[in-house]
Protein backbone atom coordinates (compact mmCIF):
# COMPACT_ATOMS: atom_id res chain seq x y z
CA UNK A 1 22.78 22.53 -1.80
CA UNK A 2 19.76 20.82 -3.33
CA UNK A 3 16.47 21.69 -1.67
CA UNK A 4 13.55 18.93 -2.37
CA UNK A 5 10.21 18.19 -1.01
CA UNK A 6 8.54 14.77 -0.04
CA UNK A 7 4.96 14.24 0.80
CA UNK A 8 3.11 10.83 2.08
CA UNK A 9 -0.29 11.08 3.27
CA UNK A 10 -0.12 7.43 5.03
CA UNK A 11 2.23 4.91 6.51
CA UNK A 12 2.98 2.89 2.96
CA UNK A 13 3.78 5.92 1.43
CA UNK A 14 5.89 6.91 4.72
CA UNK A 15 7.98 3.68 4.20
CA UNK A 16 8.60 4.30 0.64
CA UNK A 17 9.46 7.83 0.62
CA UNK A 18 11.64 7.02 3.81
CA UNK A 19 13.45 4.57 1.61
CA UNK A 20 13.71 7.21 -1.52
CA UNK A 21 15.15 10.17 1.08
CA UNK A 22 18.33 7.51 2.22
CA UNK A 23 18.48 6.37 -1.20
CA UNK A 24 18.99 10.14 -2.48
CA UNK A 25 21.09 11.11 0.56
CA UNK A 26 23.57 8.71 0.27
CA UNK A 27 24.12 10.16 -3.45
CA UNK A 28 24.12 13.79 -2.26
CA UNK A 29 25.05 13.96 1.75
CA UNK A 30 24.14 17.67 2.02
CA UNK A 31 20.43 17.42 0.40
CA UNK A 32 18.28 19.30 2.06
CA UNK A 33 14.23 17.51 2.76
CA UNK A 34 11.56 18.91 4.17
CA UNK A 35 8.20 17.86 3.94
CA UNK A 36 5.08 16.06 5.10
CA UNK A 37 5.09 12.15 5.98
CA UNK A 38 5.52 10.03 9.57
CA UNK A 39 8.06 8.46 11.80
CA UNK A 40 9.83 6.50 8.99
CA UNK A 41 10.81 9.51 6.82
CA UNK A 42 11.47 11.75 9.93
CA UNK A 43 14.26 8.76 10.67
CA UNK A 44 15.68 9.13 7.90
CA UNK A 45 16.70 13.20 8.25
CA UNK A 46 13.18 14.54 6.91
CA UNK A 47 12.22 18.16 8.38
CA UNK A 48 8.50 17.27 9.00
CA UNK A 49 6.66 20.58 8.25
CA UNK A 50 3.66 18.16 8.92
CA UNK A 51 2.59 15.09 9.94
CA UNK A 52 0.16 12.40 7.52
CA UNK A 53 -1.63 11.18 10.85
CA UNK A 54 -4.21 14.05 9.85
CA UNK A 55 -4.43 13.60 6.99
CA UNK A 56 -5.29 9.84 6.08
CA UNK A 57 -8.48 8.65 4.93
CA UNK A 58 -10.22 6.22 2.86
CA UNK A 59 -13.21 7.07 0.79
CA UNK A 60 -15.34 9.54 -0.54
CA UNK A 61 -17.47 10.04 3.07
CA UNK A 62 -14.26 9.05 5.24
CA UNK A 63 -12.57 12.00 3.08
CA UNK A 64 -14.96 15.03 3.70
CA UNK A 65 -14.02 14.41 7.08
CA UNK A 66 -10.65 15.07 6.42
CA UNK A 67 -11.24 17.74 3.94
CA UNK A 68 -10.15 21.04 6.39
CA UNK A 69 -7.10 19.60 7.27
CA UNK A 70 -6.15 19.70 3.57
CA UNK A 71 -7.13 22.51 2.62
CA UNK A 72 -5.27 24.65 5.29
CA UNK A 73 -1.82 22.55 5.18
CA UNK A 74 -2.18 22.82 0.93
CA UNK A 75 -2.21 26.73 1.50
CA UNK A 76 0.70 26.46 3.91
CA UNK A 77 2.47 24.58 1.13
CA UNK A 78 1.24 26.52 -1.65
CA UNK A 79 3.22 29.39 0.09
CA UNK A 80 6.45 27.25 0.53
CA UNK A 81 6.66 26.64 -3.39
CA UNK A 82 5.86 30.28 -4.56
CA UNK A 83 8.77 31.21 -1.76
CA UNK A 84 10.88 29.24 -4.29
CA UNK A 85 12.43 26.99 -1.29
CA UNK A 86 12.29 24.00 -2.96
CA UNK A 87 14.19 22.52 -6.42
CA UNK A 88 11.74 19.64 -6.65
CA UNK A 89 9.05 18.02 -5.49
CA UNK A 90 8.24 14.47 -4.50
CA UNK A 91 4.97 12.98 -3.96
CA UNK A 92 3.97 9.69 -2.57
CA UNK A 93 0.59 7.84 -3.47
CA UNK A 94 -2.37 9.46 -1.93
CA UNK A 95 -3.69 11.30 -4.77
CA UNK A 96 -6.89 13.18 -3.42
CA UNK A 97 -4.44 15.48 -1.91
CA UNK A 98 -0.95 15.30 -3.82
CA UNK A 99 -3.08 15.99 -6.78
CA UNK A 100 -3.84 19.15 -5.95
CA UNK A 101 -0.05 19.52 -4.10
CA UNK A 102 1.21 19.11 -8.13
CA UNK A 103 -0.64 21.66 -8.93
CA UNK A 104 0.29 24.36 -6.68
CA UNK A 105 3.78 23.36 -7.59
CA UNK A 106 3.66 23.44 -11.40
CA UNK A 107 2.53 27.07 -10.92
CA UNK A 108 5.49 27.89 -8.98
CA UNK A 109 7.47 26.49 -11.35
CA UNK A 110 8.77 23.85 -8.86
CA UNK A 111 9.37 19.99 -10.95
CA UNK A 112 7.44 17.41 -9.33
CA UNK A 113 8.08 13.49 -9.10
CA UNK A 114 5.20 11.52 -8.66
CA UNK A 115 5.85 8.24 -7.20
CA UNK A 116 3.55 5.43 -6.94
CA UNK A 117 1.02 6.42 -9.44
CA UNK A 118 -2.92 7.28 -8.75
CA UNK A 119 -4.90 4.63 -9.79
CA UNK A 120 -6.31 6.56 -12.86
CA UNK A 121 -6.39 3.11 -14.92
CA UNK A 122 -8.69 2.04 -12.54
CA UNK A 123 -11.48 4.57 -11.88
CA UNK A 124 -10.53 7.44 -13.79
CA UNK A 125 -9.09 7.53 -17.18
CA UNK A 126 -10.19 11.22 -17.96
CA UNK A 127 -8.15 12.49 -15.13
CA UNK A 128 -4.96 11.61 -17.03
CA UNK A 129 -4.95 15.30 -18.39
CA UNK A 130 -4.05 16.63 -14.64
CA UNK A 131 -1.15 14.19 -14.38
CA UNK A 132 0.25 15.17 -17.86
CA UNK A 133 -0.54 19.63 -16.66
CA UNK A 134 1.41 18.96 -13.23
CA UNK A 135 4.00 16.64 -13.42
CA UNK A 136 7.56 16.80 -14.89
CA UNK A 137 8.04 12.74 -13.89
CA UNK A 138 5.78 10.12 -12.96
CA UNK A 139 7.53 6.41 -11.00
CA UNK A 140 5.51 3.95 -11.68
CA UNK A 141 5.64 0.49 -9.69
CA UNK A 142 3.29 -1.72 -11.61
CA UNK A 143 4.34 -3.33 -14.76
CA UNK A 144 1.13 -2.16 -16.77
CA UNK A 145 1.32 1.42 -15.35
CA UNK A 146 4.15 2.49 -17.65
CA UNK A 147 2.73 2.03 -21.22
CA UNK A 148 -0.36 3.09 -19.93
CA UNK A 149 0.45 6.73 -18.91
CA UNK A 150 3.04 6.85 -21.78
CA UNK A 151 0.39 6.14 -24.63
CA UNK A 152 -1.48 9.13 -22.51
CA UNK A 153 1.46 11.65 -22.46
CA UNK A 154 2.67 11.71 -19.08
CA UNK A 155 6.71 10.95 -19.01
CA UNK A 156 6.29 8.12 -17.01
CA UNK A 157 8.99 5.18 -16.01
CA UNK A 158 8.81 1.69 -14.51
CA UNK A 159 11.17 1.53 -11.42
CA UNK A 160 10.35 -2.07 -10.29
CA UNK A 161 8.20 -2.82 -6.77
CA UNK A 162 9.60 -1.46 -3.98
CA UNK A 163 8.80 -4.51 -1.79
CA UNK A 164 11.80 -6.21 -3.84
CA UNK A 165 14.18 -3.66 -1.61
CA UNK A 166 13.03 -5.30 1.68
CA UNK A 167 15.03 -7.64 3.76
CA UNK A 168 14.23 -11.27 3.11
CA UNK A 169 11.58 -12.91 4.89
CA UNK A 170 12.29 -14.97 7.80
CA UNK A 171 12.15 -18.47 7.72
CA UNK A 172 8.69 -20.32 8.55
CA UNK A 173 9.92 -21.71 11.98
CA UNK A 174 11.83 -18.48 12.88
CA UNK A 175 8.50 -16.76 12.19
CA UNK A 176 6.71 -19.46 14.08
CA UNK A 177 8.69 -18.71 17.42
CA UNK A 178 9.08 -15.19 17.25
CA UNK A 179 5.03 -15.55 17.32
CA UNK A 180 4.67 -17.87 20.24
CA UNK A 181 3.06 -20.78 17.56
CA UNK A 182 3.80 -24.14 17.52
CA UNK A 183 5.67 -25.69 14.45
CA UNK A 184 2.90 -27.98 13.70
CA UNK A 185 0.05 -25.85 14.35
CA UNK A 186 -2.46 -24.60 11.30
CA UNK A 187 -1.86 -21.03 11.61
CA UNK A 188 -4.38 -18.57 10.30
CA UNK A 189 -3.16 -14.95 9.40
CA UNK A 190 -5.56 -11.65 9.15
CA UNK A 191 -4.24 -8.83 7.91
CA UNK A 192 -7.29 -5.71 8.08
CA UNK A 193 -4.78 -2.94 6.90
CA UNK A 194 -3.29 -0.07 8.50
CA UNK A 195 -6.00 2.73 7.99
CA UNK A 196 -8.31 3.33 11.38
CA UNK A 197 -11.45 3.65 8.49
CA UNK A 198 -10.24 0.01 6.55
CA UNK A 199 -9.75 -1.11 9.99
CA UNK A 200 -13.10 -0.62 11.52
CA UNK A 201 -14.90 -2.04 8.23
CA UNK A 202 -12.69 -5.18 7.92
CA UNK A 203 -11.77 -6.28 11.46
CA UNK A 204 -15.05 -7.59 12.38
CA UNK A 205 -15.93 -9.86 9.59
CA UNK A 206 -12.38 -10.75 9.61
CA UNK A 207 -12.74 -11.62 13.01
CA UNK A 208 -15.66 -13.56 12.91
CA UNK A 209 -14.78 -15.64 9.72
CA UNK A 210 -11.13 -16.34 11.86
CA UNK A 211 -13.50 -18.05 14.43
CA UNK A 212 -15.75 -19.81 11.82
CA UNK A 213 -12.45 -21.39 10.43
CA UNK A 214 -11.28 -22.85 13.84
CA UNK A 215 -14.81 -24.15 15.05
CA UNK A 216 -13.41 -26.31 11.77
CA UNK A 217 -9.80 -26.59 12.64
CA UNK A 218 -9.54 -27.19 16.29
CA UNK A 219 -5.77 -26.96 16.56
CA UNK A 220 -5.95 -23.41 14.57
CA UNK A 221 -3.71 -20.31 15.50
CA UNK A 222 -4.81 -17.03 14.21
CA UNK A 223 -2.42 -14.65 14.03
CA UNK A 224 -3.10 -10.77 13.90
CA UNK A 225 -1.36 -8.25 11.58
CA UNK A 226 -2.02 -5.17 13.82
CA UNK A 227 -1.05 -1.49 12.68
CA UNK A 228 0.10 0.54 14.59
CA UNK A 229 -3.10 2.50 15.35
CA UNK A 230 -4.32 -0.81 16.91
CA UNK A 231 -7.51 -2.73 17.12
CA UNK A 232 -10.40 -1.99 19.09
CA UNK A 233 -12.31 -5.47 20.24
CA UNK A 234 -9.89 -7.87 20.53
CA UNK A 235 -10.16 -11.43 20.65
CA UNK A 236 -8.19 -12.57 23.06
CA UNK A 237 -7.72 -15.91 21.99
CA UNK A 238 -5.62 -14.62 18.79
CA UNK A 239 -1.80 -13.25 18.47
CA UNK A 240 -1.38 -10.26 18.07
CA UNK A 241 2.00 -8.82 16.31
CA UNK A 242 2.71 -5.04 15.40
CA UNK A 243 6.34 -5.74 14.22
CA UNK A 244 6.92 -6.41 10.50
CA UNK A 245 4.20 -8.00 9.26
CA UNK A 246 6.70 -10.24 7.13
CA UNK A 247 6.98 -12.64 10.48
CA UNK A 248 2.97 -12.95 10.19
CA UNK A 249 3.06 -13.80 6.50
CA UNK A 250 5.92 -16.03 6.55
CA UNK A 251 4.52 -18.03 9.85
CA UNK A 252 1.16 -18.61 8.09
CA UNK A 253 -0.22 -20.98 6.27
CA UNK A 254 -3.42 -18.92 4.73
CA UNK A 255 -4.67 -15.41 5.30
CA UNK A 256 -7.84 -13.36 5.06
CA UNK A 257 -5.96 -9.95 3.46
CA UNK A 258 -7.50 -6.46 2.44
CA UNK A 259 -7.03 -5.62 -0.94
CA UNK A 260 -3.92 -3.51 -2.06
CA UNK A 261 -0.30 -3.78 -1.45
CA UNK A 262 -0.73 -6.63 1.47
CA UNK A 263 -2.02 -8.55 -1.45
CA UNK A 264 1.72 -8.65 -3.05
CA UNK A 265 3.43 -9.12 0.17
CA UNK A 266 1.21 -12.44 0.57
CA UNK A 267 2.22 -13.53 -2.61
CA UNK A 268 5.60 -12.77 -2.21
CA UNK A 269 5.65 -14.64 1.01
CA UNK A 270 4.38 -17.63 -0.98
CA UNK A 271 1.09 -17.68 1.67
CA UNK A 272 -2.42 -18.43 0.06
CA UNK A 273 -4.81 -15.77 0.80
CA UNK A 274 -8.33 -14.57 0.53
CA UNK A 275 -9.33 -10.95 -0.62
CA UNK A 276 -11.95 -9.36 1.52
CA UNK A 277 -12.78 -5.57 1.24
CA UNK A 278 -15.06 -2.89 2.47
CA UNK A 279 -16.12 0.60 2.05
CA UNK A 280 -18.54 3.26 3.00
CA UNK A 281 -21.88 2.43 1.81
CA UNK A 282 -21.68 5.49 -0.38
CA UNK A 283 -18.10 5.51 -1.30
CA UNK A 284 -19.21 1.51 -2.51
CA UNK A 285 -21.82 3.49 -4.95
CA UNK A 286 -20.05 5.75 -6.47
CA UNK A 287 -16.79 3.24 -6.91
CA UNK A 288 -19.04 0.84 -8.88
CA UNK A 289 -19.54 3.91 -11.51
CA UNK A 290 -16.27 4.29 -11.41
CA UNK A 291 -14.05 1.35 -11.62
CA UNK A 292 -12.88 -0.04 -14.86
CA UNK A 293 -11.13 -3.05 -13.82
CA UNK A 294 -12.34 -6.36 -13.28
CA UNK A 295 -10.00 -7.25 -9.45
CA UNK A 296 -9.05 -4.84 -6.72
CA UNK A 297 -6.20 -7.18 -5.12
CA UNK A 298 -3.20 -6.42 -7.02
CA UNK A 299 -1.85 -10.07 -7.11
CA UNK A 300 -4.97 -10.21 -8.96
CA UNK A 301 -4.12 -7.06 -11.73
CA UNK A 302 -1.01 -7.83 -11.93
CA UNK A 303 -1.59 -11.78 -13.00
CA UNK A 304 -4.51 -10.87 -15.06
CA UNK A 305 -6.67 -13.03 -13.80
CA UNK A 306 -8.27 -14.29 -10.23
CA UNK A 307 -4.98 -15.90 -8.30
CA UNK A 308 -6.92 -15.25 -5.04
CA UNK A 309 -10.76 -15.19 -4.39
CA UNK A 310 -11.96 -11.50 -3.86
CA UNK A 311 -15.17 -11.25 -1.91
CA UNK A 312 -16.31 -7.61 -1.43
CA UNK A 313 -18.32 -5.43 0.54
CA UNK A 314 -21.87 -7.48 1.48
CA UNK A 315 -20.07 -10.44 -0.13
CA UNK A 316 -17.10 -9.86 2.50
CA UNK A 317 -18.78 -11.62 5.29
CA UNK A 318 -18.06 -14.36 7.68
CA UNK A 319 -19.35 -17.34 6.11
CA UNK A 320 -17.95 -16.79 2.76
CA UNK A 321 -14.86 -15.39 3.53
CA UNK A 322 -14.16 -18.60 6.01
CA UNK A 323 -15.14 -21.06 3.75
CA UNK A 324 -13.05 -19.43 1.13
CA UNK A 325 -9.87 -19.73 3.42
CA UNK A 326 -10.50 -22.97 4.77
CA UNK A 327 -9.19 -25.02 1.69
CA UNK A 328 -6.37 -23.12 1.95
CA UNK A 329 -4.74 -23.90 5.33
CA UNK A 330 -3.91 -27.50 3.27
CA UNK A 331 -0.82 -26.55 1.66
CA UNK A 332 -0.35 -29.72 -0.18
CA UNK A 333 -4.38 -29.11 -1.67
CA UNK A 334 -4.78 -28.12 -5.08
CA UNK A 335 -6.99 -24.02 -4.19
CA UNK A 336 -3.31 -23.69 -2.51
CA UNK A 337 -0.91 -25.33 -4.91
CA UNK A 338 -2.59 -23.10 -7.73
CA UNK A 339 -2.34 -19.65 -5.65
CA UNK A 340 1.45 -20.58 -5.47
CA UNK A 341 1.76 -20.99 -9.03
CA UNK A 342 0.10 -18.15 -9.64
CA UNK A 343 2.47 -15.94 -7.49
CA UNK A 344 5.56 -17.23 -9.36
CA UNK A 345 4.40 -14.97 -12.77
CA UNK A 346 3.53 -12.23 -9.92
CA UNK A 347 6.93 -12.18 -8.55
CA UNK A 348 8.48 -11.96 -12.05
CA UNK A 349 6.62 -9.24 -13.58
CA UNK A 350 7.13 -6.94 -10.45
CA UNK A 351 10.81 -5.96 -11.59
CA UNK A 352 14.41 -5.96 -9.89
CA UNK A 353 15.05 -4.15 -6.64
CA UNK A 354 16.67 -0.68 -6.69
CA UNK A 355 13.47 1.15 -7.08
CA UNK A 356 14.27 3.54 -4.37
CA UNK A 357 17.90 3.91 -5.67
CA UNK A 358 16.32 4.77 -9.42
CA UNK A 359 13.71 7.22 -8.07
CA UNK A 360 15.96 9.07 -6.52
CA UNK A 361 18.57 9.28 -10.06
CA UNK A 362 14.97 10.60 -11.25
CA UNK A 363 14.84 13.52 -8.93
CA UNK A 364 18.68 14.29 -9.46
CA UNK A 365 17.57 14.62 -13.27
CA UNK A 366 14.02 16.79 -12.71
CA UNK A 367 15.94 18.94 -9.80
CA UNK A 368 18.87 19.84 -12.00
């Protein structure tokens, strides 16, 4: 009986490692999986030996905070792998920890699949070395990631997006009445994220701008993508909707969006979108160092060129960001018709489905 071990650190990585796990146990029923994630992998037959609620953060300051936590659950682990319980290892994203998680399982000789590459092309070229000294395989999900890492030594393959594997979207009006909105109404989406630390940064500007915008638009619904962790000063003049965020997306006609993933799921919804963004003062400082690219949404990377206005940290404020999205609520305008073109090359260069279905062949292949 195979033996493997998953890691996420937060609930993207949950989703996509839940999504792996099904994909690798429908291959091989009796696979054993232990590991460290949240409710989604836990559904589908994950032994949680911990739980990533602890350990998420965002950030160099919002990370020292989190720092113990890590460091006793990584000696927990380390002992695990040197027990020589496990045939391979997979980890998920979050690479301030699962960095240092490859390591401890290279030294006891224990494979490791990384899937969903750190950033390294981003803020940290140099650090290529400790993917190429840990890691047997890396998934990649970006188009540019593979020949990136390969040039750089690191086995490395290009599985597609997993947001390909998701159910289609509903339908606009479906959307619409599963939200309570009218079928005429402008509707507004904000989508702050799913971290408590991106949260408290982006909620208030995001907030604010949404209340700019509709001293513009009288008839305007806003429409709230809230994570499960929740929000803390509501507006209770907004809707509010913790279920897929999908429903907000499709119901919407422009959002305010952090930057990341929700940046593809906007553009694969086909809804015109602003990019707003905010870190710790400090974490801001050292990123600007650090940073190599020139966008931080990913519809944005992935085009090669500005698709959707990013306005970021001082520049993420009310004003800007509503006058940015305003423009956009006009579907028929040209700031929107040109975000939707631009989303068409986005779509195409993100792959075809099945990446869960090939990341799991890949740990077959290490684990053997």
């Amino acid at each position: 009986m195979r033996r493997v071990f998953v890691s996420a650190g937060e609930p993207s990585g949950d989703a996509h490692a839940a999504a792996v796990i099904r994909a690798l146990r429908a291959a091989e029923p009796e696979v054993l999986v232990e590991g460290v994630g949240g409710p989604q992998m836990e559904a589908a037959g994950t032994s949680l030996l911990a739980r990533m609620e602890h350990l998420s953060a965002v950030g160099l300051a919002e990370a020292l905070h989190a720092l113990p936590t890590h460091i006793g659950l990584l000696q927990r682990l380390k002992r695990r792998f040197a027990a020589g319980r496990y045939d391979a290892a997979v980890l998920v994203d979050y690479p301030g920890f699962h960095l240092r998680l490859a390591r401890a399982a290279a030294q006891s000789g224990v494979p490791v699949l990384y899937y969903i590459a750190p950033q390294i092309w981003a803020w940290g070229p140099w650090r290529v070395s400790a993917l190429r000294n840990r890691v047997g395989r890396l998934a990649v999900i970006l188009p540019f990631e593979e020949p990136f890492f390969t040039e750089r030594g690191v086995p490395t393959s290009f599985v597609g997006h997993p947001l390909l594997d998701r159910p289609p979207a509903p339908e606009r009006d479906a959307a619409r009445r599963a939200l309570g909105v009218s079928a005429r109404a402008a509707v507004l989406a904000l989508c702050p994220g799913s971290r408590p630390t991106e949260i408290r940064r982006l909620w208030p500007v995001f907030r604010a701008a949404a209340e700019r915008v509709r001293r513009e638009v009288g008839s305007l619904e806003v429409v709230v993508a809230e994570a499960p962790c929740g929000i803390d000063r509501r507006d209770d003049s907004f809707r509010y909707w913790r279920g897929d965020p999908a429903v907000v997306l499709a119901a919407a006609d422009a959002g305010l969006c952090k930057s990341g993933t929700t940046t593809l799921e906007a553009a694969l919804a086909g809804m015109p979108m602003v990019v707003g963004y905010r870190l710790h003062p400090a974490s801001y400082a050292l990123a600007r160092r650090l940073v190599r690219v020139p966008h931080v949404g990913l519809v944005n990377l992935i085009a090669g060129r500005e698709v959707a206005p990013e306005l970021l940290q001082t520049h993420a404020a009310p004003k800007a960001l509503a006058e940015a999205a305003l423009p956009l609520l006009d579907g028929a305008g040209p700031a929107a018709r040109r975000q939707r073109a631009g989303f068409e090359a986005v779509r195409a260069a993100l792959g075809r489905p099945g990446a869960a279905r090939r990341v799991a062949g890949l740990i077959t292949e290490i684990a053997a």
